[in-house]
C-alpha atoms as a PDB file:
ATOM      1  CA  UNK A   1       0.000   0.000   0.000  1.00  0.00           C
ATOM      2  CA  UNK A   2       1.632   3.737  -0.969  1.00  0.00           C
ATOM      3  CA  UNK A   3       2.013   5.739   1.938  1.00  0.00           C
ATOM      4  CA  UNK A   4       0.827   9.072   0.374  1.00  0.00           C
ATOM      5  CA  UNK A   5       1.108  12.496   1.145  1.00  0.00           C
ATOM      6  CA  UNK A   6      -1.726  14.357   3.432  1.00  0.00           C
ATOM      7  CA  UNK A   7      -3.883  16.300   1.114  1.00  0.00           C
ATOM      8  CA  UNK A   8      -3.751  20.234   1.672  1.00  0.00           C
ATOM      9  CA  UNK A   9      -6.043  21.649   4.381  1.00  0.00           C
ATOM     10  CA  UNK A  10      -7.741  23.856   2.367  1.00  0.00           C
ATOM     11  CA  UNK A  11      -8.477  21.743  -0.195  1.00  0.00           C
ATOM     12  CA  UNK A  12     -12.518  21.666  -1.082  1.00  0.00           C
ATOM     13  CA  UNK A  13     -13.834  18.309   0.739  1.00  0.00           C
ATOM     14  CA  UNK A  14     -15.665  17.312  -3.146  1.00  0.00           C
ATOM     15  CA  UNK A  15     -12.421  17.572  -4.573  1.00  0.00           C
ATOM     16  CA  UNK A  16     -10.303  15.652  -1.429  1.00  0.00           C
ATOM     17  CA  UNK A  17     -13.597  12.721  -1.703  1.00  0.00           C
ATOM     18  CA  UNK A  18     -12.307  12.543  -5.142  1.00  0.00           C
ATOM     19  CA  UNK A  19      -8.359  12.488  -5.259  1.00  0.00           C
ATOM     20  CA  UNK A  20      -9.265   9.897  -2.132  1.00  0.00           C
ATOM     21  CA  UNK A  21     -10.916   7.640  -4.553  1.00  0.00           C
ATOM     22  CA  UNK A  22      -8.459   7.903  -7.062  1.00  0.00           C
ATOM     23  CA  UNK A  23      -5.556   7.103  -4.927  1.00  0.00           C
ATOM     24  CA  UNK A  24      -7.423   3.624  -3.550  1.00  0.00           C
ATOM     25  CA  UNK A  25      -7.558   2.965  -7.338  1.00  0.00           C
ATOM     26  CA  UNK A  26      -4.139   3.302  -7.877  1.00  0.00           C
ATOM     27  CA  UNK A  27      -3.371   1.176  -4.479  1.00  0.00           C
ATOM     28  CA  UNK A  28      -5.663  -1.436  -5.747  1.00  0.00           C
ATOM     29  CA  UNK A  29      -3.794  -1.551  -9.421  1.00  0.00           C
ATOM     30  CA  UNK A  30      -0.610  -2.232  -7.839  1.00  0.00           C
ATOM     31  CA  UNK A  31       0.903  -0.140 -11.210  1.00  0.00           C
ATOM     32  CA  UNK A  32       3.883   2.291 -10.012  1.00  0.00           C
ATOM     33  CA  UNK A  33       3.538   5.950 -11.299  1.00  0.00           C
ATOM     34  CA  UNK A  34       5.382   4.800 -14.469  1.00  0.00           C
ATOM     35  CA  UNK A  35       3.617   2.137 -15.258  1.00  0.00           C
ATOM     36  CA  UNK A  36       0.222   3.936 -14.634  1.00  0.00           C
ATOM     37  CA  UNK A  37       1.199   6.278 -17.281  1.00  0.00           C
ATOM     38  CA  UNK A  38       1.906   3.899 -19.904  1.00  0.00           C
ATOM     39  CA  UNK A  39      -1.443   2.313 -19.047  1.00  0.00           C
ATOM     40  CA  UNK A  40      -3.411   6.036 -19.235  1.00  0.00           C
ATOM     41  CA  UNK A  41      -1.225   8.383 -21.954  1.00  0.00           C
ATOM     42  CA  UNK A  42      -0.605  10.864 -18.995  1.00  0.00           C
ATOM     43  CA  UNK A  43       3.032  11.648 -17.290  1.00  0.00           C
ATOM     44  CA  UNK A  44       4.255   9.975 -14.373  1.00  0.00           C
ATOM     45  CA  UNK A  45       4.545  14.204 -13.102  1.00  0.00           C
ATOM     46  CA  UNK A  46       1.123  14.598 -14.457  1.00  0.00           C
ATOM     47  CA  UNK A  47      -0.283  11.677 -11.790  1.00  0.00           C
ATOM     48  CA  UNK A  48       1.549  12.997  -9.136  1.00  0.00           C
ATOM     49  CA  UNK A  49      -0.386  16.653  -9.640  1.00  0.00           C
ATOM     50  CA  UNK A  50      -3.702  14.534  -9.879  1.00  0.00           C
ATOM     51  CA  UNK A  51      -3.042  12.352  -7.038  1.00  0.00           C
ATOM     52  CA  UNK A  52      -1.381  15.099  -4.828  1.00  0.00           C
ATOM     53  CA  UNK A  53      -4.414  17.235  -5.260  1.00  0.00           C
ATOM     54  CA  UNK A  54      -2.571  19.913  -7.164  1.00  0.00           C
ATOM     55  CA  UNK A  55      -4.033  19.747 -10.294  1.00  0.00           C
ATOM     56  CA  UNK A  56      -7.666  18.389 -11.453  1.00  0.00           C
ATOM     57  CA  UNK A  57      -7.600  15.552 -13.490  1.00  0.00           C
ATOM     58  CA  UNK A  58      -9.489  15.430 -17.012  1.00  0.00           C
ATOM     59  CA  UNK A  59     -12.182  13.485 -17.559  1.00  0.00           C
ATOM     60  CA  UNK A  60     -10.152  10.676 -19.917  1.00  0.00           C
ATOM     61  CA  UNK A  61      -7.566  10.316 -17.177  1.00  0.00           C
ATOM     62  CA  UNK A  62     -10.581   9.240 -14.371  1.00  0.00           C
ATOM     63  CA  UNK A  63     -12.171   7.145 -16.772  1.00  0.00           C
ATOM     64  CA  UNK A  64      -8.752   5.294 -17.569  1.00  0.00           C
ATOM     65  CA  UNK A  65      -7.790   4.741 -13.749  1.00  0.00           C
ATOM     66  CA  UNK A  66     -11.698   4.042 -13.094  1.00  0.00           C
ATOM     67  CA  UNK A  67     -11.406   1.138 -15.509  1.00  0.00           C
ATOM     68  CA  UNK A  68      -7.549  -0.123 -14.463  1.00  0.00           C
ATOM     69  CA  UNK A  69      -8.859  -0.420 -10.963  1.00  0.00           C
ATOM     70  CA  UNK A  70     -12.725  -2.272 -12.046  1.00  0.00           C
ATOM     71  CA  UNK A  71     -14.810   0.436 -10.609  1.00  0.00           C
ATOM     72  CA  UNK A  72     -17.842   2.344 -11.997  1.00  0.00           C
ATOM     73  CA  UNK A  73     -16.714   4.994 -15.031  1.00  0.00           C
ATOM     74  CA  UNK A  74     -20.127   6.473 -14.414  1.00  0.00           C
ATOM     75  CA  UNK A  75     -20.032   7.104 -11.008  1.00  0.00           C
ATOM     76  CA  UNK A  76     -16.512   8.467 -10.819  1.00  0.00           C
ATOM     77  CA  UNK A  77     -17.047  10.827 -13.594  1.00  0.00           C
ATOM     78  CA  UNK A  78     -20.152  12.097 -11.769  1.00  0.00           C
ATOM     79  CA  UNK A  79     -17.815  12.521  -8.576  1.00  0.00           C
ATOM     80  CA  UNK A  80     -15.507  14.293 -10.953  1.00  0.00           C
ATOM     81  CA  UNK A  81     -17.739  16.575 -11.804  1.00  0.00           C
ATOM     82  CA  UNK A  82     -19.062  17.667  -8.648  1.00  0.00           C
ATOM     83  CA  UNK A  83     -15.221  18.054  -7.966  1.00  0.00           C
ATOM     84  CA  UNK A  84     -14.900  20.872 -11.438  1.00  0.00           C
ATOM     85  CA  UNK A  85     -17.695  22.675  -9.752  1.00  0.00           C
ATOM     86  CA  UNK A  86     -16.451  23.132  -6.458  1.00  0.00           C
ATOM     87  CA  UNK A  87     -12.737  23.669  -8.388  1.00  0.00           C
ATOM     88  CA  UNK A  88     -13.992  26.198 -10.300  1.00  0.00           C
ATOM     89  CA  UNK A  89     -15.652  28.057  -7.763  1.00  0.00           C
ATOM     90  CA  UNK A  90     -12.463  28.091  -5.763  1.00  0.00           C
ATOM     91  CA  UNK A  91     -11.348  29.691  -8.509  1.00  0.00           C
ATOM     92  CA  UNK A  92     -13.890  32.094  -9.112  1.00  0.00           C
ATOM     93  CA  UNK A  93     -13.283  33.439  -5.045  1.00  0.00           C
ATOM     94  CA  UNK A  94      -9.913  34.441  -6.391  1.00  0.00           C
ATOM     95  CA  UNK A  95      -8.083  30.873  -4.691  1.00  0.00           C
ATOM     96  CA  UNK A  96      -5.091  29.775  -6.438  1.00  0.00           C
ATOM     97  CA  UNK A  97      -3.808  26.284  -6.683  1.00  0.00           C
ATOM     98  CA  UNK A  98      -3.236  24.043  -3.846  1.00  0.00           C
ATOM     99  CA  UNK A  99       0.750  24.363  -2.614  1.00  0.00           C
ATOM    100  CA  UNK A 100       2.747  21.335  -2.521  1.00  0.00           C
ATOM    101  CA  UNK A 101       1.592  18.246  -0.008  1.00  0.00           C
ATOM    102  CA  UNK A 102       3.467  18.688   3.465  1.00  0.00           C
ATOM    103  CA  UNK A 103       5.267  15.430   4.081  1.00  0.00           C
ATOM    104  CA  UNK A 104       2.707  12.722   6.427  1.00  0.00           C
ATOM    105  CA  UNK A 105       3.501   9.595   7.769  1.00  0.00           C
ATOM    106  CA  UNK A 106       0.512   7.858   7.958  1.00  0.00           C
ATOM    107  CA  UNK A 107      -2.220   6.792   5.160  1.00  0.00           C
ATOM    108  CA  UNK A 108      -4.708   9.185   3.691  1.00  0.00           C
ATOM    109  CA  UNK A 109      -7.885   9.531   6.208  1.00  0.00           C
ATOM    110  CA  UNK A 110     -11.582   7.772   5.133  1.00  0.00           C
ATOM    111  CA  UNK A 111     -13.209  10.419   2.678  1.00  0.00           C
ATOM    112  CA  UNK A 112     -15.819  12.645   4.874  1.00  0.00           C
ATOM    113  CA  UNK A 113     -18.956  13.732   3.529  1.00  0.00           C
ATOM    114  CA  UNK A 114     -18.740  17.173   1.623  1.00  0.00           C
ATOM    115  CA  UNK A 115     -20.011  20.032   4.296  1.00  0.00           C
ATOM    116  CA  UNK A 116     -22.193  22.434   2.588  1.00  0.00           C
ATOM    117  CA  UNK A 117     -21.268  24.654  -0.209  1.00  0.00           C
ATOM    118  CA  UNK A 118     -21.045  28.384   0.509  1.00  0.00           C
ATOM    119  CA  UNK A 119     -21.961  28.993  -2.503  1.00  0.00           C
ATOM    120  CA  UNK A 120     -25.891  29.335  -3.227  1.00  0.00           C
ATOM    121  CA  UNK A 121     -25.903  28.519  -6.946  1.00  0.00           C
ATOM    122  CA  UNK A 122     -23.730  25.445  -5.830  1.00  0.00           C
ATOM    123  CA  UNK A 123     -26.638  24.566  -3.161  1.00  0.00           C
ATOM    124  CA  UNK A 124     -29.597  25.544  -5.504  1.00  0.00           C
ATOM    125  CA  UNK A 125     -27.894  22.849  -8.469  1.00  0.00           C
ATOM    126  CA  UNK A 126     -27.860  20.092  -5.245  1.00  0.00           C
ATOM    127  CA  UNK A 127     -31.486  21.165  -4.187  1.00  0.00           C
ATOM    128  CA  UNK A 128     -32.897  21.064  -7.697  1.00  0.00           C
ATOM    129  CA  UNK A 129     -30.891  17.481  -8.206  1.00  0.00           C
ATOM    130  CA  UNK A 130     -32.998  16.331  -4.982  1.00  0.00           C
ATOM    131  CA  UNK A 131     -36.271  17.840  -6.645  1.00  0.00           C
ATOM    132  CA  UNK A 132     -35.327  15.861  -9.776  1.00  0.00           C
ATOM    133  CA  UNK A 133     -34.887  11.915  -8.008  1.00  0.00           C
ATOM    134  CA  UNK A 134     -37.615  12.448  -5.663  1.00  0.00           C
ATOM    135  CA  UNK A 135     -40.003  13.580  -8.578  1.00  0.00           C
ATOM    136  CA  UNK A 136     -38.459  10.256 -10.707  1.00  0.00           C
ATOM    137  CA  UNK A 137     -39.198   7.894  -7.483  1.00  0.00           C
ATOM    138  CA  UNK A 138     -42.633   8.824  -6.924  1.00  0.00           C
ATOM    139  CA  UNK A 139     -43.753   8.262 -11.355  1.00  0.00           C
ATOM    140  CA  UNK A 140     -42.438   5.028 -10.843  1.00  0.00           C
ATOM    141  CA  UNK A 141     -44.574   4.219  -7.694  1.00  0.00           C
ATOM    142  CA  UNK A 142     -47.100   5.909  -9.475  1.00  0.00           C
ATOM    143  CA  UNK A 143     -46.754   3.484 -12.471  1.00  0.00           C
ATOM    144  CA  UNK A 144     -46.657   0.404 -10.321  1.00  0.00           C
ATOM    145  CA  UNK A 145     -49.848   1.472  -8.442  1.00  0.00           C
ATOM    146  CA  UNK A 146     -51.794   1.563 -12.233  1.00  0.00           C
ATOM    147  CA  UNK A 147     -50.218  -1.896 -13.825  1.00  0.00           C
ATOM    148  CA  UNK A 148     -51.702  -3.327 -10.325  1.00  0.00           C
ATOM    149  CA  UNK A 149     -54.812  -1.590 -10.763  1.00  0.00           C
ATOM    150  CA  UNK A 150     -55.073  -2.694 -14.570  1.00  0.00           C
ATOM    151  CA  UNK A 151     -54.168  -6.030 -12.993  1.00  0.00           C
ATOM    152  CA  UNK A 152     -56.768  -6.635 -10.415  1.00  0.00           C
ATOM    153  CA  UNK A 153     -59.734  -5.411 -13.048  1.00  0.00           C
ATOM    154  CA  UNK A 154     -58.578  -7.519 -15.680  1.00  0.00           C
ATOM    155  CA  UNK A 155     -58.489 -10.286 -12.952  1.00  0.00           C
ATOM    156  CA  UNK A 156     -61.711  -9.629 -11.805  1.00  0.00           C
ATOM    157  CA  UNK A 157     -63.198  -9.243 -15.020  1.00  0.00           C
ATOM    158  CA  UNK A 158     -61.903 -12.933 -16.219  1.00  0.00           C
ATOM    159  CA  UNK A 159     -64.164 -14.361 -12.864  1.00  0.00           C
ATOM    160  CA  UNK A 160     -67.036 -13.042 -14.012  1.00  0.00           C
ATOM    161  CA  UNK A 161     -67.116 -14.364 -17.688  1.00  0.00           C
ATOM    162  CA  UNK A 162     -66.244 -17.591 -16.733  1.00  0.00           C
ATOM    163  CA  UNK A 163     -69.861 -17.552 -15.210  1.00  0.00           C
ATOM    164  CA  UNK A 164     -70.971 -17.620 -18.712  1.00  0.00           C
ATOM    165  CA  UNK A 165     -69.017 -20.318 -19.511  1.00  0.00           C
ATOM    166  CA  UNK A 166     -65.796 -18.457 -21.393  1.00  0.00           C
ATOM    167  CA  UNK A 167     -62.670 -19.359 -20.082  1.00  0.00           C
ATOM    168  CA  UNK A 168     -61.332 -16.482 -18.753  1.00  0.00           C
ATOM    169  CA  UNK A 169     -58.174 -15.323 -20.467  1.00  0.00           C
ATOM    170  CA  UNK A 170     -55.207 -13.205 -18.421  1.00  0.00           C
ATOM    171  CA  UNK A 171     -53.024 -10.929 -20.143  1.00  0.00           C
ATOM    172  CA  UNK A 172     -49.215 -12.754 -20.440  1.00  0.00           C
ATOM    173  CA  UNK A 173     -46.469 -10.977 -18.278  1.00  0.00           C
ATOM    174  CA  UNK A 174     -43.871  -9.817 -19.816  1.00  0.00           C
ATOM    175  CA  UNK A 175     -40.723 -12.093 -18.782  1.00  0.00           C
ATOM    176  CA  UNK A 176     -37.999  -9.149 -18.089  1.00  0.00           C
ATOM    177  CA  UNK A 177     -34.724 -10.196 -19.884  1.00  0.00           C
ATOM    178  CA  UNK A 178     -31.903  -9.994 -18.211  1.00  0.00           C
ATOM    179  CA  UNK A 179     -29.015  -7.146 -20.017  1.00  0.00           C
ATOM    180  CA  UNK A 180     -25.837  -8.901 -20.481  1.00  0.00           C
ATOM    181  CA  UNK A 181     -22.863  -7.536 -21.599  1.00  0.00           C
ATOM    182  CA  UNK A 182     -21.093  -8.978 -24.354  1.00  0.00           C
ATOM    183  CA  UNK A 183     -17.907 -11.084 -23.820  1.00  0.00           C
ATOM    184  CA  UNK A 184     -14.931 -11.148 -25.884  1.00  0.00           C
ATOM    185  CA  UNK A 185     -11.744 -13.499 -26.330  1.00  0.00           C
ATOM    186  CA  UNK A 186      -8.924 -13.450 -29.109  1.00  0.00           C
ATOM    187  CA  UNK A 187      -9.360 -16.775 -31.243  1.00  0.00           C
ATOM    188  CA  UNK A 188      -6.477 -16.059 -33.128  1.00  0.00           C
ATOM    189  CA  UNK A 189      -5.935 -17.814 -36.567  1.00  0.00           C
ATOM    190  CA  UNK A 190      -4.141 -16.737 -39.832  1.00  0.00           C
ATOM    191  CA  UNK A 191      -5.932 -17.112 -43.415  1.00  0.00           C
ATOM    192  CA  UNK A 192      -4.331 -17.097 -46.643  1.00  0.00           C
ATOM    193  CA  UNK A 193      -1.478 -14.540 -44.566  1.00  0.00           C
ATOM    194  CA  UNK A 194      -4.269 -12.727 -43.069  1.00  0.00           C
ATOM    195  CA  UNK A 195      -5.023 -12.232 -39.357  1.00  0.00           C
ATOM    196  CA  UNK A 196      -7.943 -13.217 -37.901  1.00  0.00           C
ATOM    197  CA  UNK A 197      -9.257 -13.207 -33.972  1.00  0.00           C
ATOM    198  CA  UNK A 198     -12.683 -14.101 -34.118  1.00  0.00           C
ATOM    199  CA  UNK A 199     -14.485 -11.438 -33.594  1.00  0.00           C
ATOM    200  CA  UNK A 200     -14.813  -9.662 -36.851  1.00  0.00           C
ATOM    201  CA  UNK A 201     -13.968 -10.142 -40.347  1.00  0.00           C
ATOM    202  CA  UNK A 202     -14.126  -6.621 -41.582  1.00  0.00           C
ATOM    203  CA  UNK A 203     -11.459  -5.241 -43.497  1.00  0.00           C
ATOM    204  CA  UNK A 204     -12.345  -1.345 -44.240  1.00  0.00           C
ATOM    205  CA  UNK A 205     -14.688  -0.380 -41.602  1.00  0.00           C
ATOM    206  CA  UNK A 206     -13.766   2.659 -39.781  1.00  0.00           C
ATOM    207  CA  UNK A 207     -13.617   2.297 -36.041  1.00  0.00           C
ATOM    208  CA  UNK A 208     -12.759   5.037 -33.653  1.00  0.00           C
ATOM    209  CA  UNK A 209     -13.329   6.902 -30.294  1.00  0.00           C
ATOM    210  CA  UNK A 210     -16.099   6.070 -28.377  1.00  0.00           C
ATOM    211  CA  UNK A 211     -17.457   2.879 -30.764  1.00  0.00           C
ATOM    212  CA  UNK A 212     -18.052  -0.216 -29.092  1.00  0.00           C
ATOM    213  CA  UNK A 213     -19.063  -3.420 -30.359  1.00  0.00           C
ATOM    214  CA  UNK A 214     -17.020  -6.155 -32.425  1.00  0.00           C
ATOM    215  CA  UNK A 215     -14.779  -4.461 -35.103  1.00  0.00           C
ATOM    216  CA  UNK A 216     -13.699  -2.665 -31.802  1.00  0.00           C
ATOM    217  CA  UNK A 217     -12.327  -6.449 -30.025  1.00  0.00           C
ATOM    218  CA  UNK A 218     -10.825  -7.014 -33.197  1.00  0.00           C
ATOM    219  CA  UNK A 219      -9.225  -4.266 -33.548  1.00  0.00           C
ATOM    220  CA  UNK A 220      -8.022  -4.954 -29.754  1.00  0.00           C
ATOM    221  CA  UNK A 221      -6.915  -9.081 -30.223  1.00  0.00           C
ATOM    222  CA  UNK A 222      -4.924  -7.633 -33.276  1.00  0.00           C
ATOM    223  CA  UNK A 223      -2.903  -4.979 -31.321  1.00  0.00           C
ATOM    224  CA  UNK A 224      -2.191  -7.073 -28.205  1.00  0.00           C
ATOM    225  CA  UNK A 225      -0.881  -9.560 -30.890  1.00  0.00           C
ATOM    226  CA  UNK A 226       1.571  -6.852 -32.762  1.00  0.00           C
ATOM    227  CA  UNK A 227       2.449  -6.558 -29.190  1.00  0.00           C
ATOM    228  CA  UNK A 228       1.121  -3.296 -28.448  1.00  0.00           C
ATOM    229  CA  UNK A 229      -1.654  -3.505 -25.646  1.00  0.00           C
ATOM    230  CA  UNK A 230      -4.934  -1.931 -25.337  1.00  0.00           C
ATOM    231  CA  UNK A 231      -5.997  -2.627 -21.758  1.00  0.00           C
ATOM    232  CA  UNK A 232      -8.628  -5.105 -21.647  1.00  0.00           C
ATOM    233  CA  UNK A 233     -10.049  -6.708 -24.697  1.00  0.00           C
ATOM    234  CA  UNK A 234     -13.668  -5.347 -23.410  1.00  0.00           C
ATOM    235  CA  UNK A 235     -14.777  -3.967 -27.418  1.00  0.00           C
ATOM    236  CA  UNK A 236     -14.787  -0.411 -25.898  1.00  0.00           C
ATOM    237  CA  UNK A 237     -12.728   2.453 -27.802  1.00  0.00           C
ATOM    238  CA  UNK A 238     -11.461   3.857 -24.744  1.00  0.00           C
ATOM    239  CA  UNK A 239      -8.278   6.400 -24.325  1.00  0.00           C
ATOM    240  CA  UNK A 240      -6.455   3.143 -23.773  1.00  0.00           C
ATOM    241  CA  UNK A 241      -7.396   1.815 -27.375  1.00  0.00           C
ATOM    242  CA  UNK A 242      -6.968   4.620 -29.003  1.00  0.00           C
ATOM    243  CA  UNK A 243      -3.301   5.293 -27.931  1.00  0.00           C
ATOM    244  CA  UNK A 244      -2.531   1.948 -28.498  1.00  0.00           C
ATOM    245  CA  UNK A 245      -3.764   2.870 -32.119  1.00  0.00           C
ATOM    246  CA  UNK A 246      -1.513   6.020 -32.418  1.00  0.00           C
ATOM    247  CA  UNK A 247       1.387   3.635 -31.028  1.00  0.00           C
ATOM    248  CA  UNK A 248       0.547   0.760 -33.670  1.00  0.00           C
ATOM    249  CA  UNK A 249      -0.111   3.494 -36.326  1.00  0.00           C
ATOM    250  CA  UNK A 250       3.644   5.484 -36.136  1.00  0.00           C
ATOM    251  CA  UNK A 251       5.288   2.055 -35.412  1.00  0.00           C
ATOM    252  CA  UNK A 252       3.524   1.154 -38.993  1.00  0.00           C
ATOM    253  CA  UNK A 253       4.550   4.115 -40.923  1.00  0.00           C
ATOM    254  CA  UNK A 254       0.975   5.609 -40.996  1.00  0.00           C
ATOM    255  CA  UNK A 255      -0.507   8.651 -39.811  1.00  0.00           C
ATOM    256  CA  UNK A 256      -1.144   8.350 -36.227  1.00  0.00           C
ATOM    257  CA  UNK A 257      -5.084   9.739 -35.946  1.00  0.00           C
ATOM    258  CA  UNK A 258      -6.062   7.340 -33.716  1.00  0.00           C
ATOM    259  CA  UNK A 259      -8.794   5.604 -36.098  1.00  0.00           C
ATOM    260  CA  UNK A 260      -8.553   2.652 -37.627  1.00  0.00           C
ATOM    261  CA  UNK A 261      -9.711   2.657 -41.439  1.00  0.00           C
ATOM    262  CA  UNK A 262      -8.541   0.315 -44.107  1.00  0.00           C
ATOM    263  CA  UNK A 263      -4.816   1.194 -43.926  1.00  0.00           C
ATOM    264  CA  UNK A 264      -4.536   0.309 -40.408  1.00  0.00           C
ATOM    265  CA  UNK A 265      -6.718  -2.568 -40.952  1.00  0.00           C
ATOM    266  CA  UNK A 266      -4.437  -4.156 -43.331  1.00  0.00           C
ATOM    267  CA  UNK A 267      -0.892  -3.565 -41.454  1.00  0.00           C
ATOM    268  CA  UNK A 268      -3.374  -5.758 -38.155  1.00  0.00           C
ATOM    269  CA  UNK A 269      -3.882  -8.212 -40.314  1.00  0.00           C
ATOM    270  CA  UNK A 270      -0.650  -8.205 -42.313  1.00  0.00           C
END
C-alpha cells in the first residue's frame, strides 16, 4: 500500500472525496507511477499533480484509472464533476492552486462527507438534483400502483365471464430479460497470410473513439498480438485503445489519428 502524502487543508472536501478515490484505485492496481502512465497516456509528473491534489484531473484520465482499478466509469465521472464545480468556484473566489503536499507519515484519512457549499448557486444545483430523483421515485410508484390496478380489473373481469361459460383469459407478463454484456476473447488464426481473432472479419470499416461493439475487439486481439496492448479486450474504444492505435499506427509508418480505417486494418492483419 503507498504511503501518500496528506492532502492540503484547504483543499474543497468534493475535490479531497475525489483524489481519495483515485488514490485507492491506484493502491488497488498495484501499477507504479510509471507504469500507470503507460497504461493512461498521462506523465508519471502529471499523476503525481492529480493524485497530490494539485491539479484536477481530465475526464479521460478518471475514466482510464476508473477502468484499471474495475470500478464504476459512471459514477466516478459524476464525482468528478461535482469536484470541477467546487474547483472552479475556488477559482472564481480568487483561490489559487493548492501548494505542494506537506510530508505525512501515515495513510490518507476515510473520505468525509462534503459540508455544505457556501456557494448558493452550488446549493440551488444540489437542491434542484434532490427535486429531480424524488419527482423520478414517486412516477415510478405511481406506475406500479396503475399496472396493479389494470391487474386486479382484468383479474376480476376474467371471474365473471367464466360464469358464462368463457374461459377467462389473463393478459401474459412480460418475462424481463436480463441485459448482459457482451464477452470477448482473441481466437487467433491466420488465413491465406491474413489475421484473424474471431471477432470480426471486416477489413475497411472505420472504427474510432467512443465505438463499441465487435470491429472494436478485433481491432483490440490484433494490437495485443503486434504486441502493443490496449488494456482489456472489453470492445470499448477507450483512451487506452486509441493510444494503443496512435502507437501501432507510427510504429507502422501511418498517420497516427487514432482511427482505424482500411490502412490500419491491413498492417493488423498483415
Amino acid at each position: 500500500m503507498s504511503r501518500w502524502k496528506a492532502l492540503p487543508a484547504e483543499l474543497d472536501p468534493r475535490v479531497r472525496q475525489l483524489v481519495v478515490r483515485l488514490r485507492r484505485l491506484k493502491d488497488h492496481s498495484g501499477l507504479s507511477m510509471r507504469q500507470l502512465a503507460a497504461r493512461t497516456g498521462y506523465s508519471p509528473k502529471s499523476w503525481e499533480r492529480y493524485l497530490g491534489g494539485r491539479s484536477l484531473p481530465p475526464g479521460e484520465a478518471v475514466e482510464a484509472l476508473a477502468r484499471i482499478g474495475g470500478d464504476d466509469p459512471t459514477r466516478l465521472l459524476t464525482l468528478r464533476e461535482v469536484a470541477a464545480e467546487a474547483w472552479e468556484n475556488g477559482k472564481d473566489r480568487g483561490s489559487t492552486a493548492a501548494p505542494a503536499d506537506p510530508p505525512a507519515p501515515g495513510p490518507e484519512p476515510e473520505p468525509v462527507s462534503p459540508s455544505p457549499s457556501a456557494d448558493p448557486a452550488a446549493e440551488i444545483r444540489l437542491s434542484v438534483r434532490s427535486l429531480r430523483i424524488v419527482l423520478a421515485a414517486g412516477a415510478v410508484v405511481l406506475v406500479l400502483a396503475v399496472s396493479s390496478a389494470v391487474l386486479m380489473t382484468l383479474r376480476l373481469t376474467g371471474h365473471s365471464g367464466a360464469d358464462d361459460g368463457r374461459t377467462p383469459r389473463t393478459a401474459p407478463l412480460a418475462a424481463s430479460t436480463p441485459v448482459t454484456t457482451p464477452s470477448y476473447g482473441c481466437r487467433l488464426q491466420r488465413v491465406d497470410g491474413t489475421w484473424y481473432a474471431g471477432n470480426s472479419r471486416t477489413r475497411d470499416a472505420t472504427v474510432g473513439y467512443g465505438q463499441a461493439g465487435p470491429d472494436v475487439a478485433e481491432v483490440q486481439c490484433l494490437l495485443r498480438r503486434a504486441g502493443v496492448s490496449p488494456g482489456g479486450i472489453d470492445g470499448m474504444f477507450g483512451p487506452l485503445t486509441r493510444g494503443a492505435v496512435v502507437r501501432f499506427q507510427k510504429r507502422a509508418g501511418l498517420i497516427g489519428d487514432g482511427i482505424v480505417g482500411p490502412r490500419t486494418w491491413k498492417a493488423l492483419r498483415g
